[in-house]
PDB file of N, CA and C in Angstrom:
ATOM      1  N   UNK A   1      28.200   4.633   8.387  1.00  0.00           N
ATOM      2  CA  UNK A   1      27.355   4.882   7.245  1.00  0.00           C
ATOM      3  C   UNK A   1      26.102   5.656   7.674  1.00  0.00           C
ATOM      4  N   UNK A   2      25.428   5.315   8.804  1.00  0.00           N
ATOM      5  CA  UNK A   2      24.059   5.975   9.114  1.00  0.00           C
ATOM      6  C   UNK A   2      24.662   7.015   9.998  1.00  0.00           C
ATOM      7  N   UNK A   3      25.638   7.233  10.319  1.00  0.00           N
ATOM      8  CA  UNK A   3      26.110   8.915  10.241  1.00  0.00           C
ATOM      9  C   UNK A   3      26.139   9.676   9.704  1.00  0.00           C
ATOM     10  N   UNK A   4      27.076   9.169   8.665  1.00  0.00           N
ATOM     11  CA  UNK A   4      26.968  10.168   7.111  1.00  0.00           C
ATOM     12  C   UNK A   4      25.717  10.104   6.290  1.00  0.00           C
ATOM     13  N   UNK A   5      24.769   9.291   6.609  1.00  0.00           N
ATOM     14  CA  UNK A   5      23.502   9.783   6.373  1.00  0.00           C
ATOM     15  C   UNK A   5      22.730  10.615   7.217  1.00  0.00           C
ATOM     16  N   UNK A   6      22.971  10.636   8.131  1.00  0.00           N
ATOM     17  CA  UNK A   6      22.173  11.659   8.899  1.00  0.00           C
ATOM     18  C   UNK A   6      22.728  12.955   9.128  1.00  0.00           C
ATOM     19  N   UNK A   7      24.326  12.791   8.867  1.00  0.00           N
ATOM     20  CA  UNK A   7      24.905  15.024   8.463  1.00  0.00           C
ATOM     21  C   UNK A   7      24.457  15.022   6.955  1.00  0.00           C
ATOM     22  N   UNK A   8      24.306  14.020   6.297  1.00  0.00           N
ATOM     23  CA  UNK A   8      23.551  14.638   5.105  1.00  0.00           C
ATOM     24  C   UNK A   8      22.684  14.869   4.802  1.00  0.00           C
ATOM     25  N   UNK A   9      21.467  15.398   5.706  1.00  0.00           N
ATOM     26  CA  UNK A   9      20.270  15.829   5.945  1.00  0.00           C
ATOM     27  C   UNK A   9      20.577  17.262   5.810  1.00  0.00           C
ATOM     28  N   UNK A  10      19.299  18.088   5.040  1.00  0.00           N
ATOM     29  CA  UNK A  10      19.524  19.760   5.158  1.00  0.00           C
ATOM     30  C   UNK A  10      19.093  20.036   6.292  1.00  0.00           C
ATOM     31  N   UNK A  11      19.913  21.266   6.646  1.00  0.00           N
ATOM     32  CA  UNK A  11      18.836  22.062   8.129  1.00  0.00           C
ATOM     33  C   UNK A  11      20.018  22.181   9.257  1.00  0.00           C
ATOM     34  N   UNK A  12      19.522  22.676  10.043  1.00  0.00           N
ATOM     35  CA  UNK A  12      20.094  22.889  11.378  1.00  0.00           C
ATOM     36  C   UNK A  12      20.127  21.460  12.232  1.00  0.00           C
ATOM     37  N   UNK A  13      20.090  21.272  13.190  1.00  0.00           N
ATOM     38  CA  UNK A  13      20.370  20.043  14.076  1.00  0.00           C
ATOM     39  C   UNK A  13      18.337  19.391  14.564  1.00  0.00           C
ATOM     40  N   UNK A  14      18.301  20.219  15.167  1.00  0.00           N
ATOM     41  CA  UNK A  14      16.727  20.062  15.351  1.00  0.00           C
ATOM     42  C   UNK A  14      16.563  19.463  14.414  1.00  0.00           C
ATOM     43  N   UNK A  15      16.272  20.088  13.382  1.00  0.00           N
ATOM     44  CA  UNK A  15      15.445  19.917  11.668  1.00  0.00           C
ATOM     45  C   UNK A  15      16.126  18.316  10.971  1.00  0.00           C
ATOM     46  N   UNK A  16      17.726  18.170  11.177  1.00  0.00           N
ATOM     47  CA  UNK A  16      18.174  16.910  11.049  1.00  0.00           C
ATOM     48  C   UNK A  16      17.324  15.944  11.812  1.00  0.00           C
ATOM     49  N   UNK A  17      17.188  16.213  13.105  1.00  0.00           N
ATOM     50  CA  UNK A  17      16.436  15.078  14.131  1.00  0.00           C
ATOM     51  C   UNK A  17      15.004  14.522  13.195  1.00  0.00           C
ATOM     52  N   UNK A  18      14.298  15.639  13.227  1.00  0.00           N
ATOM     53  CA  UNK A  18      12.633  15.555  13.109  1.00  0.00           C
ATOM     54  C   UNK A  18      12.892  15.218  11.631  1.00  0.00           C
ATOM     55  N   UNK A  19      13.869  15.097  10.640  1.00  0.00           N
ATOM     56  CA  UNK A  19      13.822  14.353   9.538  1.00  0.00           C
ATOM     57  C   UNK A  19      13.623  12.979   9.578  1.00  0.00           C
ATOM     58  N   UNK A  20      15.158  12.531  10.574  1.00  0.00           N
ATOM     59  CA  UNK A  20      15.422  11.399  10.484  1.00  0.00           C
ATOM     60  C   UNK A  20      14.445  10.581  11.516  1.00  0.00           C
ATOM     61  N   UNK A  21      13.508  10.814  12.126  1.00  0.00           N
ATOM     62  CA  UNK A  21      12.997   9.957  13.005  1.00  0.00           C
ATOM     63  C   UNK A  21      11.584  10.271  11.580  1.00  0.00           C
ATOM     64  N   UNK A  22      11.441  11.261  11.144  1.00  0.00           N
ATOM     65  CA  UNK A  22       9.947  10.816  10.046  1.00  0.00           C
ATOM     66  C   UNK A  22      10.591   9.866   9.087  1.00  0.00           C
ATOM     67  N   UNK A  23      11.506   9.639   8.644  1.00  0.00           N
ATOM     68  CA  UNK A  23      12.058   8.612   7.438  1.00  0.00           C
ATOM     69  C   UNK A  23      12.208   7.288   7.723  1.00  0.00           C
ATOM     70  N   UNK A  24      12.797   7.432   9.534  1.00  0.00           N
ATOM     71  CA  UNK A  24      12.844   5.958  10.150  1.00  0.00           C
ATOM     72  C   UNK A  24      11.338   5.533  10.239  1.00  0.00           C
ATOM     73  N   UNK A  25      10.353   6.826  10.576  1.00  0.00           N
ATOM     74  CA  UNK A  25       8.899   6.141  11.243  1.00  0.00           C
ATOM     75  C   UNK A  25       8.059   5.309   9.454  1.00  0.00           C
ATOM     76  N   UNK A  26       8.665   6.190   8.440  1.00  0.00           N
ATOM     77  CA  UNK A  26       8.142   5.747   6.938  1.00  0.00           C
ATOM     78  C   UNK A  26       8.739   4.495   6.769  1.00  0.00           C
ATOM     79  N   UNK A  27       9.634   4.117   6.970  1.00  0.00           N
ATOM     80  CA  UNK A  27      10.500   2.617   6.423  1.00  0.00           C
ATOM     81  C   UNK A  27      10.163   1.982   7.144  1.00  0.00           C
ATOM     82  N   UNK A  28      10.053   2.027   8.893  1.00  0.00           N
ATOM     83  CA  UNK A  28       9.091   0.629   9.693  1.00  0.00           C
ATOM     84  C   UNK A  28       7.973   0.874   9.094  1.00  0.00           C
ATOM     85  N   UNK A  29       6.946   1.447   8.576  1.00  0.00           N
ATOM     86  CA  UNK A  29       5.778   1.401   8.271  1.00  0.00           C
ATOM     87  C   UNK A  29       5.991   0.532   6.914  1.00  0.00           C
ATOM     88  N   UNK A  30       6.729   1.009   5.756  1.00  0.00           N
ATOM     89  CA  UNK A  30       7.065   0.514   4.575  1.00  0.00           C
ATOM     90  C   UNK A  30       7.409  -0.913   4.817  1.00  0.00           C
ATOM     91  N   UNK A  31       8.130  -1.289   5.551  1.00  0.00           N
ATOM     92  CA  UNK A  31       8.471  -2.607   5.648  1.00  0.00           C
ATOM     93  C   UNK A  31       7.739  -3.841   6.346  1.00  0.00           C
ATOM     94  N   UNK A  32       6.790  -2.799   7.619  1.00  0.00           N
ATOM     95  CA  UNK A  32       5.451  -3.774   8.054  1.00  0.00           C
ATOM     96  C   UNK A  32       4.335  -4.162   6.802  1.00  0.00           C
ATOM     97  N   UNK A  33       4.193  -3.361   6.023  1.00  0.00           N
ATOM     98  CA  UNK A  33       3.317  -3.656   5.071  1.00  0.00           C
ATOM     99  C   UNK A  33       3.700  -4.776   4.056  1.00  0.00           C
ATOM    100  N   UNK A  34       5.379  -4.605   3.890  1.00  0.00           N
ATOM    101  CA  UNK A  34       6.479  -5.523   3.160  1.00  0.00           C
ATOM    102  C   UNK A  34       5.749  -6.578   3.889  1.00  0.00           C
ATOM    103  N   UNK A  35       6.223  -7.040   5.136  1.00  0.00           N
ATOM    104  CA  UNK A  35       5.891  -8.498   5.951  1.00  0.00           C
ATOM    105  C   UNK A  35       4.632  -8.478   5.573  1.00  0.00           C
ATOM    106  N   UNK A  36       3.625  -7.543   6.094  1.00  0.00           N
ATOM    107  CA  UNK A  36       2.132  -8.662   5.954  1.00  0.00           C
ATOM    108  C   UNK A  36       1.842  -8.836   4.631  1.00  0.00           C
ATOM    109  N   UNK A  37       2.096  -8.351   3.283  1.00  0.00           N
ATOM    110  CA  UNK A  37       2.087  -8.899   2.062  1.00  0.00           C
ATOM    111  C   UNK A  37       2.768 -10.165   1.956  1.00  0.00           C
ATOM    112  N   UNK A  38       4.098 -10.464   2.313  1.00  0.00           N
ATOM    113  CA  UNK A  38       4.651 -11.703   2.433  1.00  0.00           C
ATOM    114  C   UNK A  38       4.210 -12.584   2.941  1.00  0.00           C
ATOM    115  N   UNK A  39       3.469 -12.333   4.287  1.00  0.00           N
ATOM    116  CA  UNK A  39       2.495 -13.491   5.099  1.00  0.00           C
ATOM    117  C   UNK A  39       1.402 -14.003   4.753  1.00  0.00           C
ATOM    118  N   UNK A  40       0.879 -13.250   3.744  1.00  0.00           N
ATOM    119  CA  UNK A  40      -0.528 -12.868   3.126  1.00  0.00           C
ATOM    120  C   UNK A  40      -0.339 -13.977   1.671  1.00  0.00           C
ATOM    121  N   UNK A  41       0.562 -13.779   0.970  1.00  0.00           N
ATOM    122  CA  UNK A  41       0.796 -14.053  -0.087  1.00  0.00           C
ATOM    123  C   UNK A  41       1.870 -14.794  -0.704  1.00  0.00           C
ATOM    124  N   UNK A  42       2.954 -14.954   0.072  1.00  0.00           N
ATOM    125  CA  UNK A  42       4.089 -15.951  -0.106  1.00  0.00           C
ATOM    126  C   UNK A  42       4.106 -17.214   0.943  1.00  0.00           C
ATOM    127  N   UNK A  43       3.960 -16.646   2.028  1.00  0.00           N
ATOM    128  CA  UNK A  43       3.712 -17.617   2.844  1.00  0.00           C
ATOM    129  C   UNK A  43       2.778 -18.843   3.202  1.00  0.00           C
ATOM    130  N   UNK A  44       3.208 -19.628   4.236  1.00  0.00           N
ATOM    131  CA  UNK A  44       2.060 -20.749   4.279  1.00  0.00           C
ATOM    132  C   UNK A  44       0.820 -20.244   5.402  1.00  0.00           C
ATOM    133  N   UNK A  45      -0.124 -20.491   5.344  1.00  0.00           N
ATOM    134  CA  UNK A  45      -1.293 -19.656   5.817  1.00  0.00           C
ATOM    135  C   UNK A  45      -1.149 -20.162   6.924  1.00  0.00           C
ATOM    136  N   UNK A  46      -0.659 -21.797   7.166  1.00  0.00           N
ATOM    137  CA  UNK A  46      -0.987 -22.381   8.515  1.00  0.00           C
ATOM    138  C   UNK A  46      -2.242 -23.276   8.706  1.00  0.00           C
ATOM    139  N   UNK A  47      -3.039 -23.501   7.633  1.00  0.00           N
ATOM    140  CA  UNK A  47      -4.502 -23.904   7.838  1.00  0.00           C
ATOM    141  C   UNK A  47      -4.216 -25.223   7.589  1.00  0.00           C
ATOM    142  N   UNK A  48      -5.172 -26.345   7.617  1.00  0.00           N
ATOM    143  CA  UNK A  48      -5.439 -27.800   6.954  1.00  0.00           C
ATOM    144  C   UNK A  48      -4.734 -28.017   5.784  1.00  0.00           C
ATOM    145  N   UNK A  49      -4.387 -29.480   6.045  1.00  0.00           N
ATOM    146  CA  UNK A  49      -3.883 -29.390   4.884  1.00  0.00           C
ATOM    147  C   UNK A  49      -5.001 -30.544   4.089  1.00  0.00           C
ATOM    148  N   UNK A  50      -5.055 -30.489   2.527  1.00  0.00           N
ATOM    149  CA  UNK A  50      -6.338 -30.820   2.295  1.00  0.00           C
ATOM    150  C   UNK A  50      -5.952 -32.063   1.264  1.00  0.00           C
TER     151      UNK A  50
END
């Protein structure tokens, strides 16, 4: 599957590369922000309990 996503990128081979490593570097970023909202806000803080 993440083959045929990555020949389905436009461009030459280079231009495939420097796509797919900016889309991978956007989705770990997208998804770290995912977690610390979850830690922030769904989760248990860890503090006293009162």
């Amino acid at each position: 599957m993440i083959k045929r996503l990555f020949f389905a990128l436009p461009g030459p081979r280079p231009v495939q590369i420097v796509l797919a490593a900016a889309i991978l570097t956007v989705a770990l970023v997208a998804l770290m922000f995912v977690y610390d909202w979850m830690g922030n806000n769904l989760l248990d803080s860890g503090g006293t309990i009162s």
